[in-house]
C-alpha atoms as a PDB file:
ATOM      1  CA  UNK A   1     -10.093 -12.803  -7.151  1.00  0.00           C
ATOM      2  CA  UNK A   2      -8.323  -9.152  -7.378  1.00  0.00           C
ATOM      3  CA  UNK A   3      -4.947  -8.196  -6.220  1.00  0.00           C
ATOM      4  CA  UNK A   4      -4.466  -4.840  -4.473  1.00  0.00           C
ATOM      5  CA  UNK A   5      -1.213  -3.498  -3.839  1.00  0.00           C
ATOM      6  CA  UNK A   6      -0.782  -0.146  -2.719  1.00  0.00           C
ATOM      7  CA  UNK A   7       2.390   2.281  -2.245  1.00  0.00           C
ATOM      8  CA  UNK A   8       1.749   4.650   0.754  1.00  0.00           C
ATOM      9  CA  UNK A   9       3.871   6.569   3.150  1.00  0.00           C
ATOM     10  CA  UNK A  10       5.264   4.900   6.154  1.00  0.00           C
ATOM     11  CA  UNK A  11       3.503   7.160   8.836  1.00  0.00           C
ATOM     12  CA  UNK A  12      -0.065   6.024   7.371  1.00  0.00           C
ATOM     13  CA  UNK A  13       0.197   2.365   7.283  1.00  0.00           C
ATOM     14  CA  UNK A  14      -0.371   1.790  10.829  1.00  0.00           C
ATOM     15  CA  UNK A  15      -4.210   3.400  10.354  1.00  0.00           C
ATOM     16  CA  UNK A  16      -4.732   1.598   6.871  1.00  0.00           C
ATOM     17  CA  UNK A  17      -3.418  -1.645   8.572  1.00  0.00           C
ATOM     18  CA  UNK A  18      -5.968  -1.340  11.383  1.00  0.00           C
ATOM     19  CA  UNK A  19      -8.868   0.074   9.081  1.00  0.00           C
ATOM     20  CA  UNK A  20      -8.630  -3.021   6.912  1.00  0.00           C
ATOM     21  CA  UNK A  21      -8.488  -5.254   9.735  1.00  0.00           C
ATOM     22  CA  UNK A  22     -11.733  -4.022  11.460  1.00  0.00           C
ATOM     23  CA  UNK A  23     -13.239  -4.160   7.775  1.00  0.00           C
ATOM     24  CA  UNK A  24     -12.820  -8.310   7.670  1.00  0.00           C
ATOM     25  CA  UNK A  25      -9.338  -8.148   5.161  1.00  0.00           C
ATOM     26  CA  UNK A  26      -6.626 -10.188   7.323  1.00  0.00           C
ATOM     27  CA  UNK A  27      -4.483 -11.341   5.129  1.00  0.00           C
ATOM     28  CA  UNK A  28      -1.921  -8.476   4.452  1.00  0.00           C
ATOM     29  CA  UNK A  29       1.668  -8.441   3.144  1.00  0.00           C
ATOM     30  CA  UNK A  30       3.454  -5.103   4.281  1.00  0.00           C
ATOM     31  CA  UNK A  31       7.156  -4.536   2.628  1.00  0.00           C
ATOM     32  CA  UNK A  32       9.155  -1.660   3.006  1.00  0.00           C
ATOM     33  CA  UNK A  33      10.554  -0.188  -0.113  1.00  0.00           C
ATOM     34  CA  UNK A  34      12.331   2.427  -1.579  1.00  0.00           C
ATOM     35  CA  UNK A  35      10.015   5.169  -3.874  1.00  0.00           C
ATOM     36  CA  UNK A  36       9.645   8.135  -5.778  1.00  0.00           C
ATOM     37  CA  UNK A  37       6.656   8.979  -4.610  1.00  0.00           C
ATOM     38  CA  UNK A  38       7.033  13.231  -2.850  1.00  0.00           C
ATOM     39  CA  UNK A  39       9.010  13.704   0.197  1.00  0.00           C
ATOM     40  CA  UNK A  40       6.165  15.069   3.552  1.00  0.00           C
ATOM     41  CA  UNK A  41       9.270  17.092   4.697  1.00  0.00           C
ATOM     42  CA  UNK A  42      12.935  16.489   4.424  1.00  0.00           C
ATOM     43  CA  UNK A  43      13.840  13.961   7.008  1.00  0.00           C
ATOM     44  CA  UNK A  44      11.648  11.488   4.868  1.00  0.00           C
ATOM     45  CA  UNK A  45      13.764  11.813   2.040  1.00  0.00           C
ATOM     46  CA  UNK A  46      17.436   9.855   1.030  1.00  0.00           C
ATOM     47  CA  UNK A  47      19.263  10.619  -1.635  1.00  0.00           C
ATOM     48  CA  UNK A  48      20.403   6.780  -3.099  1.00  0.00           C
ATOM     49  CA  UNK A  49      23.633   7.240  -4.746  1.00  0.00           C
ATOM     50  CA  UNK A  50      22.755   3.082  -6.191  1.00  0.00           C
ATOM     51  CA  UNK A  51      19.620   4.317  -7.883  1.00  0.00           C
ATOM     52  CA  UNK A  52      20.900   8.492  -8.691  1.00  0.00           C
ATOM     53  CA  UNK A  53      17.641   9.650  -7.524  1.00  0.00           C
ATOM     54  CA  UNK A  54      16.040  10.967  -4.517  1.00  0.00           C
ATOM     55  CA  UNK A  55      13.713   8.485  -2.659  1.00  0.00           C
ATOM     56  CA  UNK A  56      11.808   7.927   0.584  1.00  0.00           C
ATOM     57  CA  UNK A  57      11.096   4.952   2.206  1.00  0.00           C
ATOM     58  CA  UNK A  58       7.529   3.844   1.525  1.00  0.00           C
ATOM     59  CA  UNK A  59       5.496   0.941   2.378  1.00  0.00           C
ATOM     60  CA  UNK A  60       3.860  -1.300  -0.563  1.00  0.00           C
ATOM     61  CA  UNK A  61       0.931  -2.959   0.879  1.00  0.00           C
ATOM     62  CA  UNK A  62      -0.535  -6.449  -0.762  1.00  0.00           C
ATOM     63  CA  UNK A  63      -3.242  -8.160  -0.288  1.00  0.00           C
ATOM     64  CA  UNK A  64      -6.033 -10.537  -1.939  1.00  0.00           C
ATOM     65  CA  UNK A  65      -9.646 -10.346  -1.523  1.00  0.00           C
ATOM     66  CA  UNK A  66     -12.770 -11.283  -3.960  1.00  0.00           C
ATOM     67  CA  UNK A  67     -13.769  -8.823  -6.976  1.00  0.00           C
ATOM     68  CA  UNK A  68     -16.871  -8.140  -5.004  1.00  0.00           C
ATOM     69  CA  UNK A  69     -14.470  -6.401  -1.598  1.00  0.00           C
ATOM     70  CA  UNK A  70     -12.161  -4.093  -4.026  1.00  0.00           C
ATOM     71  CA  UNK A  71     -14.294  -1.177  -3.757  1.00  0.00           C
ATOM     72  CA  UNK A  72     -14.285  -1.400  -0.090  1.00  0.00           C
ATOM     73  CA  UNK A  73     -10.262  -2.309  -0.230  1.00  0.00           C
ATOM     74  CA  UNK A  74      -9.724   0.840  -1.944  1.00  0.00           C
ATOM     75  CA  UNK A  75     -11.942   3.677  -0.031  1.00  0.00           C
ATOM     76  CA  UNK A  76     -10.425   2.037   2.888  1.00  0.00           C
ATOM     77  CA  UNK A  77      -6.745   2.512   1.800  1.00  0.00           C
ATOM     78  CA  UNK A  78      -8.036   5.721   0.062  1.00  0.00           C
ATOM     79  CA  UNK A  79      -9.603   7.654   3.510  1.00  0.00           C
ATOM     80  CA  UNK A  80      -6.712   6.116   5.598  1.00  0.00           C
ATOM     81  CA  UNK A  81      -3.737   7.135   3.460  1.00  0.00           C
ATOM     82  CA  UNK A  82      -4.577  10.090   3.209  1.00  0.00           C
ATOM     83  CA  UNK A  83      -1.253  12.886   3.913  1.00  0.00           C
ATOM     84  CA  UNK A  84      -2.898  15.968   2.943  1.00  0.00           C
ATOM     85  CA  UNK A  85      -0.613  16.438  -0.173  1.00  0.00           C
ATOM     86  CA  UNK A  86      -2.571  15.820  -3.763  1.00  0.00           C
ATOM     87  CA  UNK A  87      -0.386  12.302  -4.208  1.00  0.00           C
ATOM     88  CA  UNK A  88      -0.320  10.353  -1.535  1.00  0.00           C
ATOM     89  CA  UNK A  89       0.383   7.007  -3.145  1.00  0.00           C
ATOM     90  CA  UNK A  90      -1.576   4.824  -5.161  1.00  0.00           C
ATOM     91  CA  UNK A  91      -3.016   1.748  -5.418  1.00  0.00           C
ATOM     92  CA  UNK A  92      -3.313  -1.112  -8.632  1.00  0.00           C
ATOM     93  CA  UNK A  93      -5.983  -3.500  -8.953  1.00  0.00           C
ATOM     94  CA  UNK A  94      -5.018  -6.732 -10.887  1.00  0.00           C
ATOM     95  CA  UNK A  95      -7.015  -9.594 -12.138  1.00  0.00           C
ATOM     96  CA  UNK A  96      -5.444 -13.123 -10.474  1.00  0.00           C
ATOM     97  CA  UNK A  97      -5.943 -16.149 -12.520  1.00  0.00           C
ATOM     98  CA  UNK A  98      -5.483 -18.651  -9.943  1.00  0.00           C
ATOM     99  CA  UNK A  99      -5.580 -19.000  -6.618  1.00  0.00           C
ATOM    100  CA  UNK A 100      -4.184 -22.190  -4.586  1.00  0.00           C
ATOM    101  CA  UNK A 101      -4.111 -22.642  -1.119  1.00  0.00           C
ATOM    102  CA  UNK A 102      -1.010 -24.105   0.438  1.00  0.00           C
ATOM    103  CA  UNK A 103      -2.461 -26.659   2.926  1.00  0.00           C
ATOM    104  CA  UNK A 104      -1.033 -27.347   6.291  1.00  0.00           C
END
């Protein structure tokens, strides 16, 4: 089992949501957090006096899926991120150890 989590800008993550979807991957945490990652224009970027940086809002996107899926995880995030600038977010891939379903 893999972990993906990916950091992308808030407009995308409606077509990554729904590309991932219609490619089988249902299980999706979506959190909105604060980043460094380059400002699309200026109404996307804060200035957080807390952190004494400039950030935007960006959306980290987690999910689980078998080692087998990742490449398919990742050109899916990959073509549906996309913003046009050369970083548009990334994405990790970690190994998990152990997985346990919570039964109902």
């Amino acid at each position: 089992m893999k972990e993906i989590k990916a950091f992308i800008h808030r407009n995308r993550i409606t077509d990554v949501i729904h590309a991932l979807k219609e490619g089988g991957f249902r299980n999706l945490s979506i959190v909105d957090v604060q980043g460094t990652l380059k400002a699309l224009d200026n109404k996307e970027q804060d200035y957080s006096v807390k952190l004494g940086s400039a950030v935007i809002s960006e959306i980290k996107l987690e999910l689980v899926c078998e080692a087998e899926r990742v490449d398919d995880v990742v050109q899916l995030i990959r073509q549906h991120a996309r913003t046009g600038q050369p970083d548009a977010g990334w994405i990790y891939v970690t190994d998990i150890g152990r997985a346990i379903q919570i039964d109902g």
